[in-house]
C-alpha atoms as a PDB file:
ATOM      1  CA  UNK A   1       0.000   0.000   0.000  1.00  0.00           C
ATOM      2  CA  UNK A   2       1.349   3.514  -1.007  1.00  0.00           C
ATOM      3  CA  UNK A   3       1.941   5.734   1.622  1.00  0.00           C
ATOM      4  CA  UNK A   4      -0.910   8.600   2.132  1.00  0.00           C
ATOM      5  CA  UNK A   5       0.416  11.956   2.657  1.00  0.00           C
ATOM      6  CA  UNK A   6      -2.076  14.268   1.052  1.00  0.00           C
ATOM      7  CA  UNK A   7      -5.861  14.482   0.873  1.00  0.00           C
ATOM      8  CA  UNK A   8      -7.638  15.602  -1.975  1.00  0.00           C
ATOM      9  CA  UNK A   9     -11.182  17.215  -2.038  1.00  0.00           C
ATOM     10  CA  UNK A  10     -13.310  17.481  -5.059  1.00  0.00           C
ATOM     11  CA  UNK A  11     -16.264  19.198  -4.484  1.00  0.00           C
ATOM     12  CA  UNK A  12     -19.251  17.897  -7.577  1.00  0.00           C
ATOM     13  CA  UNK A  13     -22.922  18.847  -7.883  1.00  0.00           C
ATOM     14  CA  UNK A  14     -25.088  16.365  -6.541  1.00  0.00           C
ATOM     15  CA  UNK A  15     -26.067  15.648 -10.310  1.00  0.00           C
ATOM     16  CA  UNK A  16     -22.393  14.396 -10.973  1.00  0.00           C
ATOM     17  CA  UNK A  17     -22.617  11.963  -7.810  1.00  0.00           C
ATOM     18  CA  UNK A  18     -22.525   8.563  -9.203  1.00  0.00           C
ATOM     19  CA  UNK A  19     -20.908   9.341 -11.799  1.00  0.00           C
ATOM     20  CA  UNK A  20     -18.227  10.208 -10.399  1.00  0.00           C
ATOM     21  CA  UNK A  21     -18.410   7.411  -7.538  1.00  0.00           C
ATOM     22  CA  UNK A  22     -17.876   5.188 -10.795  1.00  0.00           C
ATOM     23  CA  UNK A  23     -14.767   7.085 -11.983  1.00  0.00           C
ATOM     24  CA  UNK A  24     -13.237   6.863  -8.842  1.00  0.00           C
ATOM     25  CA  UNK A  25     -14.107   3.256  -8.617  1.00  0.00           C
ATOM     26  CA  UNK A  26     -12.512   2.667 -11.986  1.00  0.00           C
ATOM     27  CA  UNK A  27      -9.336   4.903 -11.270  1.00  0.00           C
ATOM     28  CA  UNK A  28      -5.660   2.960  -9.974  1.00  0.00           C
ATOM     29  CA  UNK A  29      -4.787   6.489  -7.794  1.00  0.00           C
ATOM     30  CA  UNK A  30      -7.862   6.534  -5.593  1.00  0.00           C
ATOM     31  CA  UNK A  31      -7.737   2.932  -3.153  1.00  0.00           C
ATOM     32  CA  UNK A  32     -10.527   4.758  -1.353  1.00  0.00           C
ATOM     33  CA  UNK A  33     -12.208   7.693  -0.759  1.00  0.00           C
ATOM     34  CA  UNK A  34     -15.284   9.178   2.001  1.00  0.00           C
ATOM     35  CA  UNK A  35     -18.156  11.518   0.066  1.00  0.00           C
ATOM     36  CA  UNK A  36     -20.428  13.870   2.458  1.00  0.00           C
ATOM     37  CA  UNK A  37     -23.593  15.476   0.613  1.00  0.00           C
ATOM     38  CA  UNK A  38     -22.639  19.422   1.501  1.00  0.00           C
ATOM     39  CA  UNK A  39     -24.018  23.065   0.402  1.00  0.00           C
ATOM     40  CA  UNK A  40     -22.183  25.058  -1.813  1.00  0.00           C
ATOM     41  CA  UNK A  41     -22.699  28.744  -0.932  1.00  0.00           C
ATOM     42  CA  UNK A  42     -21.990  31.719  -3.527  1.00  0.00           C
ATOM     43  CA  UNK A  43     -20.031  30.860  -6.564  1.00  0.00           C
ATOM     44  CA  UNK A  44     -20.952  29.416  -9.287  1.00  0.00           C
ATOM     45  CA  UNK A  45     -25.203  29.458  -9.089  1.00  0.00           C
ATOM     46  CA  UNK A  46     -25.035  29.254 -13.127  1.00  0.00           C
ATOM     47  CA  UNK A  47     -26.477  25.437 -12.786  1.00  0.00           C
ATOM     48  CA  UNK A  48     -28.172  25.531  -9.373  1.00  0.00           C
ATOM     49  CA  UNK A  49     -31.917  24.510 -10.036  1.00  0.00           C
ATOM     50  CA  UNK A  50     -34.550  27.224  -9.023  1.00  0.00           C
ATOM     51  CA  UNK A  51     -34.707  25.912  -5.926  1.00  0.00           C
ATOM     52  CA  UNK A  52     -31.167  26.093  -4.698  1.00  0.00           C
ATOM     53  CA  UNK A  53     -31.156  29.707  -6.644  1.00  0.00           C
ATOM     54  CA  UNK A  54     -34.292  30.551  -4.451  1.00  0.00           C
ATOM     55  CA  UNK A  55     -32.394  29.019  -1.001  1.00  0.00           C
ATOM     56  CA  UNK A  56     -29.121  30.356  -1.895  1.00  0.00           C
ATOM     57  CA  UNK A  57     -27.051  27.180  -1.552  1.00  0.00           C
ATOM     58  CA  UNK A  58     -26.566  24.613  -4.290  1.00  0.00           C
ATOM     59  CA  UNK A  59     -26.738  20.437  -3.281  1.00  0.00           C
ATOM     60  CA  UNK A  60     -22.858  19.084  -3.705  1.00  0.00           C
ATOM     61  CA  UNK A  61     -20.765  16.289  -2.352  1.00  0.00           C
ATOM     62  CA  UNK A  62     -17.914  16.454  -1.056  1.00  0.00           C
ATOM     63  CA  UNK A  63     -15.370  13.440  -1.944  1.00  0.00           C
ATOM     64  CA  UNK A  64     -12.084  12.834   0.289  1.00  0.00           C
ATOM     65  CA  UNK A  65      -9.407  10.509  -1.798  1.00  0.00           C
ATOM     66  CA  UNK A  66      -5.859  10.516   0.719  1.00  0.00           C
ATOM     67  CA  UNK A  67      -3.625   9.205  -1.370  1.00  0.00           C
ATOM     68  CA  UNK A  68       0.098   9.539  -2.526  1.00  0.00           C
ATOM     69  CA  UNK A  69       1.112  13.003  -3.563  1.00  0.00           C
ATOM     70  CA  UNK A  70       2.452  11.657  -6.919  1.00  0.00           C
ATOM     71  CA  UNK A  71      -0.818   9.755  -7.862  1.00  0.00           C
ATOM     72  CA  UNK A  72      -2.998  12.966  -7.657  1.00  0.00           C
ATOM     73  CA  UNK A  73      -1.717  14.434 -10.929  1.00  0.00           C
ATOM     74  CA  UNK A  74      -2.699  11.428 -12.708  1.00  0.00           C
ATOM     75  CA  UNK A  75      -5.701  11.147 -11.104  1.00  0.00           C
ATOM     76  CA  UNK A  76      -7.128  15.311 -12.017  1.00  0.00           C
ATOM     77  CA  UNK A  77      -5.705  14.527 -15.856  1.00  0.00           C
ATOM     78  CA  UNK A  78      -8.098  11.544 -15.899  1.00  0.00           C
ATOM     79  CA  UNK A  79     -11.185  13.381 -14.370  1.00  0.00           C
ATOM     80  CA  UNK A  80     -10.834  16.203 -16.293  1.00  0.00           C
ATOM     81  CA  UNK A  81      -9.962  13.874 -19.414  1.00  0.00           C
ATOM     82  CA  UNK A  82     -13.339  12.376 -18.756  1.00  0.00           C
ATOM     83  CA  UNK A  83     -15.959  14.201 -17.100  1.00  0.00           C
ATOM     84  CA  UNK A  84     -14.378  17.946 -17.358  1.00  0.00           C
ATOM     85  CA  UNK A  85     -16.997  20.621 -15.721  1.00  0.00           C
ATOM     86  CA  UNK A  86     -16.323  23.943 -14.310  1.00  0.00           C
ATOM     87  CA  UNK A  87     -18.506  23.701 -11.841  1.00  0.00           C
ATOM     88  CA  UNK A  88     -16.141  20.594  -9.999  1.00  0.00           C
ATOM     89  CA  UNK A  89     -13.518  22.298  -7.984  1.00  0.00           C
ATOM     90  CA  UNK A  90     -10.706  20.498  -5.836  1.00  0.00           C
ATOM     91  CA  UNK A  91      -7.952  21.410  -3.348  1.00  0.00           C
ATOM     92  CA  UNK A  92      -5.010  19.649  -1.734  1.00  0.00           C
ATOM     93  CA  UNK A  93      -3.886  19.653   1.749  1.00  0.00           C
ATOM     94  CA  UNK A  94      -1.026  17.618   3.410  1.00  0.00           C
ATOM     95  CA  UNK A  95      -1.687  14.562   5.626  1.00  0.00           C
ATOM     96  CA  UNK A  96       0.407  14.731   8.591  1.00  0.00           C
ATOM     97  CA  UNK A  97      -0.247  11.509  10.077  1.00  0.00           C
ATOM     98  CA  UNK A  98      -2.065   8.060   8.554  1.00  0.00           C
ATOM     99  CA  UNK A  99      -2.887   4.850  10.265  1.00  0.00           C
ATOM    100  CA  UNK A 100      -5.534   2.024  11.544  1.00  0.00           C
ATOM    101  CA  UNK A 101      -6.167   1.333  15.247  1.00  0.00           C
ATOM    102  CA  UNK A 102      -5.290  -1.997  14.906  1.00  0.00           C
END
């Protein structure tokens, strides 16, 4: 197993869910991620549904992938090779510690 030492978020619209659960699935970077259904605030409204325009907050999901910091390159070329969408937006922060309570 490759050592995790960052974690990267992609944030989708709720639309984009299980899709992208599949290309995540499918992908060799991402051994396993965490998604939490979240509200996106401000931003980009352009595809929010009258509704979400109306409460001011979009429905999104929030994935979590820690993985190696050398797989994540590969990983945004793929998405954005396959499913590219302006309104998915990521960010990268350092893991400072990993490990199971075994």
């Amino acid at each position: 197993m490759k050592a995790i030492d960052v974690m990267l978020n992609v944030v989708v619209p709720k639309s984009l869910e299980e899709d992208f659960v599949d290309r995540l699935l499918a992908a060799d970077q991402a051994s396993g991620f965490s998604s939490y259904p979240i509200s996106g605030h401000g931003g980009r409204m352009a595809t929010a549904s009258v509704a979400e325009r109306v409460r001011g907050r979009s429905d999104r999901v929030l994935f979590q992938i820690g993985m190696s910091r050398g797989d994540v390159e590969p990983l945004l070329a793929h998405l954005k090779a396959v499913m590219p969408n302006p309104e998915v937006a990521w960010w990268l922060v350092p893991v400072l510690g990993f490990g199971r309570l075994l």
